[in-house]
PDB file of N, CA and C in Angstrom:
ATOM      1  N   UNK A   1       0.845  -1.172   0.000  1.00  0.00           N
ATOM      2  CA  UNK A   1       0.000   0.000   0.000  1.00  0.00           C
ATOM      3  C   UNK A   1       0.886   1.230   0.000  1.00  0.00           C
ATOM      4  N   UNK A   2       0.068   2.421  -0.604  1.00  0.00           N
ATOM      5  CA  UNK A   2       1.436   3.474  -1.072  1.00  0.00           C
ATOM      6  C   UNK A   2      -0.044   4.781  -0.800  1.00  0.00           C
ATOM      7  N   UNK A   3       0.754   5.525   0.202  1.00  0.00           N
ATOM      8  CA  UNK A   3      -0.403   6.163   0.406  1.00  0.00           C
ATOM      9  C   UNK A   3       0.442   7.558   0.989  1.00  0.00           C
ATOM     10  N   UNK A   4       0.518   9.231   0.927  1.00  0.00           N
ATOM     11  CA  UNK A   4       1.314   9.798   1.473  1.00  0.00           C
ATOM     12  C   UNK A   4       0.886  10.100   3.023  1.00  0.00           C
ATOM     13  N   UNK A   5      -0.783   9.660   3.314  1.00  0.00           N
ATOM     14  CA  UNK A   5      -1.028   9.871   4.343  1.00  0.00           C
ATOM     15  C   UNK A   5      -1.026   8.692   6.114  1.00  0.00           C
ATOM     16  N   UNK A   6      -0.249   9.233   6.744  1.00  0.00           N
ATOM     17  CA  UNK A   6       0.096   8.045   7.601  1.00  0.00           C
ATOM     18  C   UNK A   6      -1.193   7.563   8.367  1.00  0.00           C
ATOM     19  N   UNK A   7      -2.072   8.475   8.132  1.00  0.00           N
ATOM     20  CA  UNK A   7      -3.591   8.073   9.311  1.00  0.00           C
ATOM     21  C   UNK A   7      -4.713   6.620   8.341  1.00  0.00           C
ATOM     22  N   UNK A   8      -4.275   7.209   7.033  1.00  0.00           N
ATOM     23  CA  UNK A   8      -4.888   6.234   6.318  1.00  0.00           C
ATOM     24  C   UNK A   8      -4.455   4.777   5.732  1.00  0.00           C
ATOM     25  N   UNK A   9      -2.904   5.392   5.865  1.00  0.00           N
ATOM     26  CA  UNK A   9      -1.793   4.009   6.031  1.00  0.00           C
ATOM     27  C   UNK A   9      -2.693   2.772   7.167  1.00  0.00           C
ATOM     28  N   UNK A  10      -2.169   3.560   8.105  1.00  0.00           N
ATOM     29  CA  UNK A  10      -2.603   2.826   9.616  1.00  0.00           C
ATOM     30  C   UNK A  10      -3.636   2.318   9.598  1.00  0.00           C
ATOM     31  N   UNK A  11      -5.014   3.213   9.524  1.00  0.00           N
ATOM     32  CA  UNK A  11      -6.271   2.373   9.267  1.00  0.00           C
ATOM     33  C   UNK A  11      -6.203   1.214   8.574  1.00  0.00           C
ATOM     34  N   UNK A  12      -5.752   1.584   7.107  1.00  0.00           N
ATOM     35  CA  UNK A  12      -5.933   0.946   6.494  1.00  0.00           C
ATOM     36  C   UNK A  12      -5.364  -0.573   6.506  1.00  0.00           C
ATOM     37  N   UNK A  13      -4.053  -0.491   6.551  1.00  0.00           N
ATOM     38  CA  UNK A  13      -3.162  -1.679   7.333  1.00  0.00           C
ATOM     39  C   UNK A  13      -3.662  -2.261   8.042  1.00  0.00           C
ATOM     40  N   UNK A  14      -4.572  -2.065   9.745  1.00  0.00           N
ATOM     41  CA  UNK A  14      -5.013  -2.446   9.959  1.00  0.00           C
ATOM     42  C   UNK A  14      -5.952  -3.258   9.943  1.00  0.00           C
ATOM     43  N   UNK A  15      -7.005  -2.958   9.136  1.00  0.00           N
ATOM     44  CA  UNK A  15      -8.436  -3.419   8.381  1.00  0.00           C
ATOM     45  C   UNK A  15      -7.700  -4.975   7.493  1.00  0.00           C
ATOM     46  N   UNK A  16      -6.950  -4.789   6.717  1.00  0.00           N
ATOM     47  CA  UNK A  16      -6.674  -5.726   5.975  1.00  0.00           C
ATOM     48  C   UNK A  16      -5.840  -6.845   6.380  1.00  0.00           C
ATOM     49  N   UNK A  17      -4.703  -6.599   7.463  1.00  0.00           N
ATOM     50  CA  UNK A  17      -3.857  -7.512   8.421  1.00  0.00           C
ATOM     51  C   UNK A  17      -5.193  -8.659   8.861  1.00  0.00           C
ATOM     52  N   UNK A  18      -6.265  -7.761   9.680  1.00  0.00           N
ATOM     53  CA  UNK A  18      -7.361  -8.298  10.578  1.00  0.00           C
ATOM     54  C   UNK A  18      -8.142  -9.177  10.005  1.00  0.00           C
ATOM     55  N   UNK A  19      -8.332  -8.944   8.421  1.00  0.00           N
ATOM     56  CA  UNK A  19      -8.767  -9.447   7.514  1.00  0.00           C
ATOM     57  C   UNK A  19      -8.075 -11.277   6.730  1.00  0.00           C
ATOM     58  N   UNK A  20      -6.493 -10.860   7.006  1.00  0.00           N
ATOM     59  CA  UNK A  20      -5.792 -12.066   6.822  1.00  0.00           C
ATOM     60  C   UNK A  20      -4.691 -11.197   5.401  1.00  0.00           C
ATOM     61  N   UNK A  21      -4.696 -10.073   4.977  1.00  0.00           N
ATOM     62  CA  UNK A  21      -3.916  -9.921   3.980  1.00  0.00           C
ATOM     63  C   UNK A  21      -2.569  -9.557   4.572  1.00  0.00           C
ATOM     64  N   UNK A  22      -1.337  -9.661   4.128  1.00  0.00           N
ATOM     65  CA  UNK A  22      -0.117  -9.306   4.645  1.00  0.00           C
ATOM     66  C   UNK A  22      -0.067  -7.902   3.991  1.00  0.00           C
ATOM     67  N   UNK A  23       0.542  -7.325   4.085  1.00  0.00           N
ATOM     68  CA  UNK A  23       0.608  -5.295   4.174  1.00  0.00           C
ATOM     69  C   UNK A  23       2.370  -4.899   4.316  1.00  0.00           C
ATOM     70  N   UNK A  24       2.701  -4.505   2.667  1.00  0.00           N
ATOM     71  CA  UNK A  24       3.960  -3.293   3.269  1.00  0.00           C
ATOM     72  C   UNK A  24       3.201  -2.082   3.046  1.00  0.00           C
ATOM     73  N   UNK A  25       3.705  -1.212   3.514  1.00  0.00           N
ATOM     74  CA  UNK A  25       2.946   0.503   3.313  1.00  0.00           C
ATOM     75  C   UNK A  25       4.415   0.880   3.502  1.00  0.00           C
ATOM     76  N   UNK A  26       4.707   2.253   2.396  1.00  0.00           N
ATOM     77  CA  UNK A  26       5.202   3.329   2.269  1.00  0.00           C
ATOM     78  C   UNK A  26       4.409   4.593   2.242  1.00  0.00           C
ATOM     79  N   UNK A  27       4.630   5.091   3.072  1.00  0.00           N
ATOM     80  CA  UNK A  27       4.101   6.746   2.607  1.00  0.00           C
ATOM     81  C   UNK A  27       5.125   7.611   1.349  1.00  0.00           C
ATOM     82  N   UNK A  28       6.218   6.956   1.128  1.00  0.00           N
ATOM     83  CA  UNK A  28       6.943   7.852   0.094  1.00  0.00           C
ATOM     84  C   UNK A  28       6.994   6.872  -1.363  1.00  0.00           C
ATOM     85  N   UNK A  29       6.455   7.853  -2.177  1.00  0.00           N
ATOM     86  CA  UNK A  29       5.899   6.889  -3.465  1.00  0.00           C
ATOM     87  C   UNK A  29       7.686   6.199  -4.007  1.00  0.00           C
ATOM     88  N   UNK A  30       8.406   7.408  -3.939  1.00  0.00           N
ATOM     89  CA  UNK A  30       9.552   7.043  -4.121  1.00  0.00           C
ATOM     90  C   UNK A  30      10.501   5.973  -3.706  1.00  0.00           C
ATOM     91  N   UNK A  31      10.600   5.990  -2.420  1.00  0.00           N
ATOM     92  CA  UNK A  31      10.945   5.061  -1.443  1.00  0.00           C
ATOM     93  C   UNK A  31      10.266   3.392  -1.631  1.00  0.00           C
ATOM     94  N   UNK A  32       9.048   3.286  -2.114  1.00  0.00           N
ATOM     95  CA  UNK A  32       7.967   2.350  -2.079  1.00  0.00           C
ATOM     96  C   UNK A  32       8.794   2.059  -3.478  1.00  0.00           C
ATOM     97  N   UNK A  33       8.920   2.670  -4.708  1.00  0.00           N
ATOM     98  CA  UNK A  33       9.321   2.379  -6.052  1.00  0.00           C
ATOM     99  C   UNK A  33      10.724   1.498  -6.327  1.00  0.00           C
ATOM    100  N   UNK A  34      11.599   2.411  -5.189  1.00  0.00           N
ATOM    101  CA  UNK A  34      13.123   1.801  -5.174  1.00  0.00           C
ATOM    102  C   UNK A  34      13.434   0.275  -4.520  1.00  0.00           C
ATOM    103  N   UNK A  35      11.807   0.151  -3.504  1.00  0.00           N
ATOM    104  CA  UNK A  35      11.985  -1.216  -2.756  1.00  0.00           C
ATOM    105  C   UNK A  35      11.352  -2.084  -3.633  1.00  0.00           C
ATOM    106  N   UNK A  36      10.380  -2.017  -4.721  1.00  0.00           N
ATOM    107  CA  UNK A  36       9.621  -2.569  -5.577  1.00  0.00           C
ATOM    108  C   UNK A  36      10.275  -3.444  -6.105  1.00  0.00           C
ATOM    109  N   UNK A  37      10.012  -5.068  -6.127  1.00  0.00           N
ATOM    110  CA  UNK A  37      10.862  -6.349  -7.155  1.00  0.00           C
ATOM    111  C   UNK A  37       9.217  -7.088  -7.495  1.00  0.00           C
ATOM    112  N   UNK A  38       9.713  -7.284  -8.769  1.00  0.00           N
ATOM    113  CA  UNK A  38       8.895  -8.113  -9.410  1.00  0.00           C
ATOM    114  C   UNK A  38       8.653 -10.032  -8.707  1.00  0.00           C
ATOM    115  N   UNK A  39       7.312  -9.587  -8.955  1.00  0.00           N
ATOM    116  CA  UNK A  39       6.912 -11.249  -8.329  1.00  0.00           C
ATOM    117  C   UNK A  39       6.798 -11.080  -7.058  1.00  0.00           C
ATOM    118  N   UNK A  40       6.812  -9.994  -6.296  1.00  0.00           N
ATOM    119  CA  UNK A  40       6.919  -9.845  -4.589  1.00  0.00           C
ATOM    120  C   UNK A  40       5.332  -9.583  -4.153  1.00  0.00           C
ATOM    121  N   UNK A  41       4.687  -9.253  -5.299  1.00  0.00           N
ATOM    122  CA  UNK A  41       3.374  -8.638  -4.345  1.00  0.00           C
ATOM    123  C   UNK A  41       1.790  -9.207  -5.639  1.00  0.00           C
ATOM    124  N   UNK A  42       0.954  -9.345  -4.362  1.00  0.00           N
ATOM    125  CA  UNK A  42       0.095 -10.148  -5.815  1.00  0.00           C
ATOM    126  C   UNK A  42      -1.268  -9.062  -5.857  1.00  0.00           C
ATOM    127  N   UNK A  43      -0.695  -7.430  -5.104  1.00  0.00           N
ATOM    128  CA  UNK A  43      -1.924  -7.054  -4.808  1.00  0.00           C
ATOM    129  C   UNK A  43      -1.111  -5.320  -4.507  1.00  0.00           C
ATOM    130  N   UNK A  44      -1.253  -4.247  -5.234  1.00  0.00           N
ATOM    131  CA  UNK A  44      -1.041  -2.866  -4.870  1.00  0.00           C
ATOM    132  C   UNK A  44      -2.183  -2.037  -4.583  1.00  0.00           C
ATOM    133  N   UNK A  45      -1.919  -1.159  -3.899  1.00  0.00           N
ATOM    134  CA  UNK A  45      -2.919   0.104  -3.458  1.00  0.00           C
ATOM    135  C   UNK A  45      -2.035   1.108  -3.624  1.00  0.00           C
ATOM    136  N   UNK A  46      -2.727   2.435  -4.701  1.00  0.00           N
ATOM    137  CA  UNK A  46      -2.107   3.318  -4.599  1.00  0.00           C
ATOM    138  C   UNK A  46      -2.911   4.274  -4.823  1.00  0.00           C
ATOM    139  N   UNK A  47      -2.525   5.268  -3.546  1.00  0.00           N
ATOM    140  CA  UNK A  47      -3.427   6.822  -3.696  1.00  0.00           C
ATOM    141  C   UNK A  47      -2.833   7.170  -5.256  1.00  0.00           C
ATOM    142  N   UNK A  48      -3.577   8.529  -5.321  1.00  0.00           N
ATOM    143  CA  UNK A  48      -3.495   8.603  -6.996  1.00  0.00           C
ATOM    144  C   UNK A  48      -2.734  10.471  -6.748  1.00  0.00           C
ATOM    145  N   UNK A  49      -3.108  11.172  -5.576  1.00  0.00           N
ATOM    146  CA  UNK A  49      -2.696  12.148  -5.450  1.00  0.00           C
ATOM    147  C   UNK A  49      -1.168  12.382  -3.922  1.00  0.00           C
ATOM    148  N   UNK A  50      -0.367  12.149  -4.522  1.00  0.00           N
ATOM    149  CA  UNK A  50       0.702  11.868  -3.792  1.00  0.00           C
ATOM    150  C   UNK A  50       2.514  13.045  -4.148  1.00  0.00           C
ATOM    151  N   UNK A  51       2.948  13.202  -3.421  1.00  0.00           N
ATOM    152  CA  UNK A  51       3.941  14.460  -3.814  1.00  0.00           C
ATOM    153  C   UNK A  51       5.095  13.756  -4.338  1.00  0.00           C
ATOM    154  N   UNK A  52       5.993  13.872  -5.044  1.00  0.00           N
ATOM    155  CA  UNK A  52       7.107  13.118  -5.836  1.00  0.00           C
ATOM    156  C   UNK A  52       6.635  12.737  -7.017  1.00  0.00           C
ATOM    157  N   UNK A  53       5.755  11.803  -6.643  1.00  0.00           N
ATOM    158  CA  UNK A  53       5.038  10.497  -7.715  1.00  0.00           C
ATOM    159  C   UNK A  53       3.570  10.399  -7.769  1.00  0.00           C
ATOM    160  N   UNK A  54       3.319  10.774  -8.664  1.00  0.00           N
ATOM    161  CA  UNK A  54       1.645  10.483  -8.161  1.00  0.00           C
ATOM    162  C   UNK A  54       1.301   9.212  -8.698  1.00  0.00           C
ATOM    163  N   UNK A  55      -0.119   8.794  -8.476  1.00  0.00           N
ATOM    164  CA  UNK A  55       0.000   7.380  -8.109  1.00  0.00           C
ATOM    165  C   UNK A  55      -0.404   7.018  -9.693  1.00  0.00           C
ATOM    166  N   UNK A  56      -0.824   7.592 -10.778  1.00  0.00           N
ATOM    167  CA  UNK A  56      -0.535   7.154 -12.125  1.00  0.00           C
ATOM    168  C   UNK A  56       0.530   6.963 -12.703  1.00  0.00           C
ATOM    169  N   UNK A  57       1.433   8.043 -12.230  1.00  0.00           N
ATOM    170  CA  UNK A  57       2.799   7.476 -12.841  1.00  0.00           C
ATOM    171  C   UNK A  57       3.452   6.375 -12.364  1.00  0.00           C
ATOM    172  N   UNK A  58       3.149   6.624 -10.850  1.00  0.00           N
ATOM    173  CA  UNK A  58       4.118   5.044 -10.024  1.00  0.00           C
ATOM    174  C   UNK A  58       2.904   3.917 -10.388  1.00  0.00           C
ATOM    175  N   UNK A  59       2.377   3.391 -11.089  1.00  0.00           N
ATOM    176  CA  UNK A  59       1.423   2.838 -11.942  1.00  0.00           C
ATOM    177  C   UNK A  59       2.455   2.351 -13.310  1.00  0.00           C
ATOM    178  N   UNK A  60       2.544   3.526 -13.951  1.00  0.00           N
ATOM    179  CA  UNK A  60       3.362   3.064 -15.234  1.00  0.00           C
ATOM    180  C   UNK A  60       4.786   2.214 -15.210  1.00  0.00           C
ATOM    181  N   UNK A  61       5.210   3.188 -13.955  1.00  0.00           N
ATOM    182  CA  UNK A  61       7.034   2.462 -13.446  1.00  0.00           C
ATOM    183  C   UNK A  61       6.754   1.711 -13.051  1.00  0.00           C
ATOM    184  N   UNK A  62       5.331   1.150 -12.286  1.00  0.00           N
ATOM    185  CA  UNK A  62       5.697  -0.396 -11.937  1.00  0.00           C
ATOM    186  C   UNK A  62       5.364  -1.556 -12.608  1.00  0.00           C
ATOM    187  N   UNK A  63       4.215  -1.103 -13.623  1.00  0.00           N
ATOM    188  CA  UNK A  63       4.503  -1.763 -14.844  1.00  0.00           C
ATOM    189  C   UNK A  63       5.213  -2.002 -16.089  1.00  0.00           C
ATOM    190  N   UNK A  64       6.402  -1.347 -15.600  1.00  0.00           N
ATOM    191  CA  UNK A  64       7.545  -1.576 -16.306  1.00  0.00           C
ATOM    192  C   UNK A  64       8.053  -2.323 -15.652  1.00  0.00           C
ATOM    193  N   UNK A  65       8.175  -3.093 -14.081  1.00  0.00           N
ATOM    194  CA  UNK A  65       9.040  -4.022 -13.283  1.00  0.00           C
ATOM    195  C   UNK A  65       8.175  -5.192 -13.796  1.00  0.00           C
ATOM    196  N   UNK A  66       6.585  -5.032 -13.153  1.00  0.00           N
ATOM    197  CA  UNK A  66       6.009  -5.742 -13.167  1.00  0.00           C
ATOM    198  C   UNK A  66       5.263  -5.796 -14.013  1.00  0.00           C
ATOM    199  N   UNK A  67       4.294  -6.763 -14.824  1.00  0.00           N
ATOM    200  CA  UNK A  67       3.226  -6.516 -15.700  1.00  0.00           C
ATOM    201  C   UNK A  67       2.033  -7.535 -15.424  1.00  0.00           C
ATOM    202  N   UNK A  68       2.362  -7.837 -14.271  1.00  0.00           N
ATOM    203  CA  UNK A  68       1.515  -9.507 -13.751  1.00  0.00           C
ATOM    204  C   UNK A  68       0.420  -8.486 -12.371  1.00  0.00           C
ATOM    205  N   UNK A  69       1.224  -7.742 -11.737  1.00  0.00           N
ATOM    206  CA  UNK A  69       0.756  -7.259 -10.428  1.00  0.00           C
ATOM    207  C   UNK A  69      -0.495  -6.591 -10.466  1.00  0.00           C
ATOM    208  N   UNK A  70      -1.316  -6.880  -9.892  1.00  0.00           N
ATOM    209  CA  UNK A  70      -2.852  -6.416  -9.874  1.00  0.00           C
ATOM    210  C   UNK A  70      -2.788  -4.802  -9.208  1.00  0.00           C
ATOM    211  N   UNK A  71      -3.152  -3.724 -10.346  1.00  0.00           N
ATOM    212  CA  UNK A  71      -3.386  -2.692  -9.111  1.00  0.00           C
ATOM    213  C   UNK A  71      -4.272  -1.934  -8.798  1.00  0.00           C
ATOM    214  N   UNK A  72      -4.689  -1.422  -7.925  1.00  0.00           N
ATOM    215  CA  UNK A  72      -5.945  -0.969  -7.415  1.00  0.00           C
ATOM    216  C   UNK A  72      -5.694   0.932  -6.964  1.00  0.00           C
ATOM    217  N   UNK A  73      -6.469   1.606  -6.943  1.00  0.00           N
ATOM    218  CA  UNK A  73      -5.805   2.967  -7.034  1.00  0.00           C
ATOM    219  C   UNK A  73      -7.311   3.754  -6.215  1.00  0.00           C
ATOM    220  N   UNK A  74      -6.615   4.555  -5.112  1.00  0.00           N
ATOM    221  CA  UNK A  74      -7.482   4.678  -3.712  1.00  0.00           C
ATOM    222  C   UNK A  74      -7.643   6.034  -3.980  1.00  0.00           C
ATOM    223  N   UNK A  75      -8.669   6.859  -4.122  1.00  0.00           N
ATOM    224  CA  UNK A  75      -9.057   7.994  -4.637  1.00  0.00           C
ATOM    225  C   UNK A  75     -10.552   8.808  -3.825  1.00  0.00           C
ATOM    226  N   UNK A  76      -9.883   9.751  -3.352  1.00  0.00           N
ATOM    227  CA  UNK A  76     -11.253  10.913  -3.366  1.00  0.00           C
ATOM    228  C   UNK A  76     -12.094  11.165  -4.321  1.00  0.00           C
ATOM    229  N   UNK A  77     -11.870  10.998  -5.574  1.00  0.00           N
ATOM    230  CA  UNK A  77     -13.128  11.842  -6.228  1.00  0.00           C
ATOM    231  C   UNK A  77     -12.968  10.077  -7.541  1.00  0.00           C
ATOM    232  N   UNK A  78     -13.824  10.221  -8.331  1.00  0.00           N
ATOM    233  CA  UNK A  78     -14.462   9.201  -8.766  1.00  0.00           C
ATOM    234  C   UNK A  78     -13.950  10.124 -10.481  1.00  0.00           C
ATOM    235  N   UNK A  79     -14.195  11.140 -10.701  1.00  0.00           N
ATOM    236  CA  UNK A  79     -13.477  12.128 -11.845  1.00  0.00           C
ATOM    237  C   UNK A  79     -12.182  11.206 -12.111  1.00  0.00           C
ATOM    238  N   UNK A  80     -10.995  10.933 -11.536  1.00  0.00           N
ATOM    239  CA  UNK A  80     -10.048  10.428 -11.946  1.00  0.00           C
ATOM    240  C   UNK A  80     -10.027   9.252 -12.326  1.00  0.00           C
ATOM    241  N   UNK A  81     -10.883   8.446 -12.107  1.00  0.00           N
ATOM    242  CA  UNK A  81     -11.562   7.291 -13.071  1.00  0.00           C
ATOM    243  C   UNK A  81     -11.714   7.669 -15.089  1.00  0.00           C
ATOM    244  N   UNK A  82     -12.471   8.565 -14.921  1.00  0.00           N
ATOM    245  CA  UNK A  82     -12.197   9.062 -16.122  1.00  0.00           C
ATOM    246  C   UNK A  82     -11.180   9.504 -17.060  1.00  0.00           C
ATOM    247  N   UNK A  83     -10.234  10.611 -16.073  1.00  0.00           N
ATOM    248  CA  UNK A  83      -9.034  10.859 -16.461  1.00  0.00           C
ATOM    249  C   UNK A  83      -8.336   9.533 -16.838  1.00  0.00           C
ATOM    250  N   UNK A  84      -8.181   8.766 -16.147  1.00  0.00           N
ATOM    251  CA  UNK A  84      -7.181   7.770 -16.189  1.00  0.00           C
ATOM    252  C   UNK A  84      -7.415   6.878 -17.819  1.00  0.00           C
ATOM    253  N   UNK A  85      -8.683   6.468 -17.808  1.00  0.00           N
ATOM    254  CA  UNK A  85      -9.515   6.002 -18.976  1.00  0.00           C
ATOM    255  C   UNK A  85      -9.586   6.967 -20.317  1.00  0.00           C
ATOM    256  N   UNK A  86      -9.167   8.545 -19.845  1.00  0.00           N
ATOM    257  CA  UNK A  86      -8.668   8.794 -21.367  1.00  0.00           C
ATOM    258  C   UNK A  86      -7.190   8.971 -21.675  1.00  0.00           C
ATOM    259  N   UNK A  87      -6.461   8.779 -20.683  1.00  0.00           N
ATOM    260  CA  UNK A  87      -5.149   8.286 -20.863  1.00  0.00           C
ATOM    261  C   UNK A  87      -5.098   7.219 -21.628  1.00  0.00           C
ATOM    262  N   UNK A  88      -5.523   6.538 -21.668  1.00  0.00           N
ATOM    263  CA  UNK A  88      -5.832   4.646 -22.204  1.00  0.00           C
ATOM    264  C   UNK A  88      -4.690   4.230 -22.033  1.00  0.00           C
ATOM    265  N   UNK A  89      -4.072   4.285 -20.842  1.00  0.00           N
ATOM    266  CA  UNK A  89      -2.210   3.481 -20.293  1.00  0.00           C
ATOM    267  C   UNK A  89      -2.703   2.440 -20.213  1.00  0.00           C
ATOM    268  N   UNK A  90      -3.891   2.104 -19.827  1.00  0.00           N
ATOM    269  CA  UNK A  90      -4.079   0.491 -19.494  1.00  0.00           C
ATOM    270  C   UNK A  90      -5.429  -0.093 -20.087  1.00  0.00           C
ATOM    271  N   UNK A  91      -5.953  -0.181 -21.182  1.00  0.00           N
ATOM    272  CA  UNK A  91      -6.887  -0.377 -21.485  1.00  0.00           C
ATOM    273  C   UNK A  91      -7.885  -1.434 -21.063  1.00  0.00           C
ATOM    274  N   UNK A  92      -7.258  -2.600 -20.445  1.00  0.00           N
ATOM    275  CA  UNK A  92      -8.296  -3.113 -18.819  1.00  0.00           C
ATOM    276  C   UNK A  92      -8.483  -2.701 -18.271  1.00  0.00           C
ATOM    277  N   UNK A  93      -8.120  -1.821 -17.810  1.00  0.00           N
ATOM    278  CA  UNK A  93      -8.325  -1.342 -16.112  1.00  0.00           C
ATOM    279  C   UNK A  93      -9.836  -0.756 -16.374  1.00  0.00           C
ATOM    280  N   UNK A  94     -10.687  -1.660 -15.148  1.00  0.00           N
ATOM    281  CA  UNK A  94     -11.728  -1.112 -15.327  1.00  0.00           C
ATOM    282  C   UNK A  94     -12.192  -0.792 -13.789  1.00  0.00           C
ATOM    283  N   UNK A  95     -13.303   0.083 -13.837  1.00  0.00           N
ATOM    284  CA  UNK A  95     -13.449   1.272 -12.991  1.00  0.00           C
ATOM    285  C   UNK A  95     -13.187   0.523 -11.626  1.00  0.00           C
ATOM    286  N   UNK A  96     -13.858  -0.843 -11.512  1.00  0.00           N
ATOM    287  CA  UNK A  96     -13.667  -1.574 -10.146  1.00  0.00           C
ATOM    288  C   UNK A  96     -11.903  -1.694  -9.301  1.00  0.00           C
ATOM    289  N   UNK A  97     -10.910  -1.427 -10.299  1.00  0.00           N
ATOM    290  CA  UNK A  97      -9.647  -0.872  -9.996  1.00  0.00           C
ATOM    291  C   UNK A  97      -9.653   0.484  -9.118  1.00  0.00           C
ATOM    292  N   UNK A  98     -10.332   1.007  -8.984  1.00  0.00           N
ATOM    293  CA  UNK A  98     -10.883   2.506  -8.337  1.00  0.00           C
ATOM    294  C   UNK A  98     -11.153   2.315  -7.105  1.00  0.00           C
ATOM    295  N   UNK A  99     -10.938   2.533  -6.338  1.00  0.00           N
ATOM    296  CA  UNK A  99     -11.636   2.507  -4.492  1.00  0.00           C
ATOM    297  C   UNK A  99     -11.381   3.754  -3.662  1.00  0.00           C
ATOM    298  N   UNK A 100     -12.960   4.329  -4.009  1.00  0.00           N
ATOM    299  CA  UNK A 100     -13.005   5.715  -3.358  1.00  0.00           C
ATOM    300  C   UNK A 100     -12.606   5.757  -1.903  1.00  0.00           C
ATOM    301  N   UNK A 101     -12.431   6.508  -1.811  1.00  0.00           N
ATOM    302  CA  UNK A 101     -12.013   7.175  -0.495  1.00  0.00           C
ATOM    303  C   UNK A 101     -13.221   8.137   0.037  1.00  0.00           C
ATOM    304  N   UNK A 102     -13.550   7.810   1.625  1.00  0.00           N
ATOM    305  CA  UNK A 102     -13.838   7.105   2.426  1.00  0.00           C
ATOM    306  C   UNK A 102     -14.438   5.873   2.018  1.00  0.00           C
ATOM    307  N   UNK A 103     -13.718   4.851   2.737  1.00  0.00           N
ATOM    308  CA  UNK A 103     -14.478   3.128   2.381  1.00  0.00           C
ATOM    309  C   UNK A 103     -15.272   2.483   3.482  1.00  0.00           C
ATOM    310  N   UNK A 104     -16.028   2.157   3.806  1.00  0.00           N
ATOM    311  CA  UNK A 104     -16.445   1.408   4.607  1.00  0.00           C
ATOM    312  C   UNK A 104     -15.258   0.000   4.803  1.00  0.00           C
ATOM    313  N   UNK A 105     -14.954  -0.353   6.079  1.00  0.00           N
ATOM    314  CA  UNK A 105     -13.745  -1.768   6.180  1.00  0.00           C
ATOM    315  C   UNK A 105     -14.350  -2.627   5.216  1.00  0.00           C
ATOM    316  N   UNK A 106     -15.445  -3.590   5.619  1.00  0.00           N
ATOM    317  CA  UNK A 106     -16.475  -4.471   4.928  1.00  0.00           C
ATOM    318  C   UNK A 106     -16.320  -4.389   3.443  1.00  0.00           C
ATOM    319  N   UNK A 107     -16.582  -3.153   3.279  1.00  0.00           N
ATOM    320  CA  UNK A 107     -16.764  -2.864   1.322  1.00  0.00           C
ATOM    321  C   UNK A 107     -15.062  -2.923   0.777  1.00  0.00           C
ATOM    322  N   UNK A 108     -14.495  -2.727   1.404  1.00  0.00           N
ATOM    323  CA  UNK A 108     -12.808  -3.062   1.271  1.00  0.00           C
ATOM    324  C   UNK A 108     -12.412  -3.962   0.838  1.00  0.00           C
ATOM    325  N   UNK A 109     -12.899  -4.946   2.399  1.00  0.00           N
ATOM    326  CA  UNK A 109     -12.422  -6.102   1.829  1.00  0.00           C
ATOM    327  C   UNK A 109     -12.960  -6.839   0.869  1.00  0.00           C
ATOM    328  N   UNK A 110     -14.095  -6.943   0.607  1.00  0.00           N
ATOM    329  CA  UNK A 110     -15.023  -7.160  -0.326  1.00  0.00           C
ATOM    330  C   UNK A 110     -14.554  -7.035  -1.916  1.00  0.00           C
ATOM    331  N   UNK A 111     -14.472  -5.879  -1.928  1.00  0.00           N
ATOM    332  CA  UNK A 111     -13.371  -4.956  -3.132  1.00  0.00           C
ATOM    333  C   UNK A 111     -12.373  -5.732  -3.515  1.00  0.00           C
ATOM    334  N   UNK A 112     -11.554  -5.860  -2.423  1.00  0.00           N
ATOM    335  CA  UNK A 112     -10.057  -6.297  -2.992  1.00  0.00           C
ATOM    336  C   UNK A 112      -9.839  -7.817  -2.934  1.00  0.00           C
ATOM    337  N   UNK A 113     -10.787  -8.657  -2.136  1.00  0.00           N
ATOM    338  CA  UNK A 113     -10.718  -9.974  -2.017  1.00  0.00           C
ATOM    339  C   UNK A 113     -11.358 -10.519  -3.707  1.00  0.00           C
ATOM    340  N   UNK A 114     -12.438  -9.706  -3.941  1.00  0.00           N
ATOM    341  CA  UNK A 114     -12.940 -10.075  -5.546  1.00  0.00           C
ATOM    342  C   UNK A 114     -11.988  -9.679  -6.756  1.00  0.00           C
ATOM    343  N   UNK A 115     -11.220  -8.756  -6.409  1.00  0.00           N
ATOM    344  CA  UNK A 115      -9.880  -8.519  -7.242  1.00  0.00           C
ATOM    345  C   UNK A 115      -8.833  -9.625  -7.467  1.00  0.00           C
ATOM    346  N   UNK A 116      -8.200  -9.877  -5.896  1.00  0.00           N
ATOM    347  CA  UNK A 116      -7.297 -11.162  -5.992  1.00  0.00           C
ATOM    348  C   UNK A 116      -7.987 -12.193  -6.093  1.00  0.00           C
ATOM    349  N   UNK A 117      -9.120 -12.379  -6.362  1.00  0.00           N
ATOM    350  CA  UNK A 117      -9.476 -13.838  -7.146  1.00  0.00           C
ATOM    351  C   UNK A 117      -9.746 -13.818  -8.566  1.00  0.00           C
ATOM    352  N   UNK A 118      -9.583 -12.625  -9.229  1.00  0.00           N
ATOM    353  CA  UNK A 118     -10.084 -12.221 -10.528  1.00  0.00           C
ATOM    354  C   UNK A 118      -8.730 -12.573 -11.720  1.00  0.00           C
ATOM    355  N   UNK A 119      -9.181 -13.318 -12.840  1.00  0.00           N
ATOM    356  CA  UNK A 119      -7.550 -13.181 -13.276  1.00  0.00           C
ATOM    357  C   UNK A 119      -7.026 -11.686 -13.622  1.00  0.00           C
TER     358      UNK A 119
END
C-alpha cells in the first residue's frame, strides 16, 4: 500500500492484516518504487494524489518491473476514473480498480478480495 497519508496508512493496514492480507505501506511513493521487485506482491494500493510520484505514474514504473501485479488505485473523487480512462495506459483497467475514499472496512475487503481472485 502506497499512500502519502500516515492516518490512512494505519487504518488501512489495519483493516486488511485483521482481515488475513499481509501489508507493506510506504508513505513515500519514491521510497515504495526503489523497494519494488517483481513477483513480490500479488496485490497494490495506490493513492493517486501523492507528492514526488503520483500514483498514475508510479502505476506506469511499476509496470515496467512488473506486468503480472494487480493494481488498485485509492481515490477521493471518482473524476479520476475518467481521467485515467482517457489516458488509455491500461486499457483493462476497469473502474472496479478505483476505491473511493472514504471506504467502509467491509466494502474493502469485499473490493479487494474479488480482485485477488479475478484473473
Amino acid at each position: 500500500m502506497i499512500d502519502d497519508e500516515p492516518d490512512v496508512i494505519y487504518t488501512t493496514r489495519k483493516v486488511l492484516e485483521i482481515n488475513g492480507f499481509r501489508v507493506d505501506s510506504y508513505t513515500d511513493p519514491t521510497l515504495a518504487l526503489s523497494n519494488f521487485r517483481p513477483g513480490l506482491y500479488d496485490l497494490l494500493l495506490l493513492d493517486i494524489k501523492m507528492p514526488k510520484i503520483n500514483g498514475f505514474d508510479l502505476y506506469q514504473k511499476i509496470r515496467e518491473i512488473d506486468s503480472n501485479v494487480k493494481i488498485c488505485f485509492l481515490t477521493a473523487s471518482e473524476l479520476f476514473y475518467e481521467e485515467y480512462r482517457r489516458l488509455e495506459a491500461h486499457p483493462r483497467l476497469d473502474k472496479q480498480y478505483f476505491i473511493q475514499k472514504p471506504i467502509r472496512s467491509a466494502e474493502l475487503i469485499r473490493q479487494l478480495s474479488k480482485i485477488s481472485d479475478s484473473q
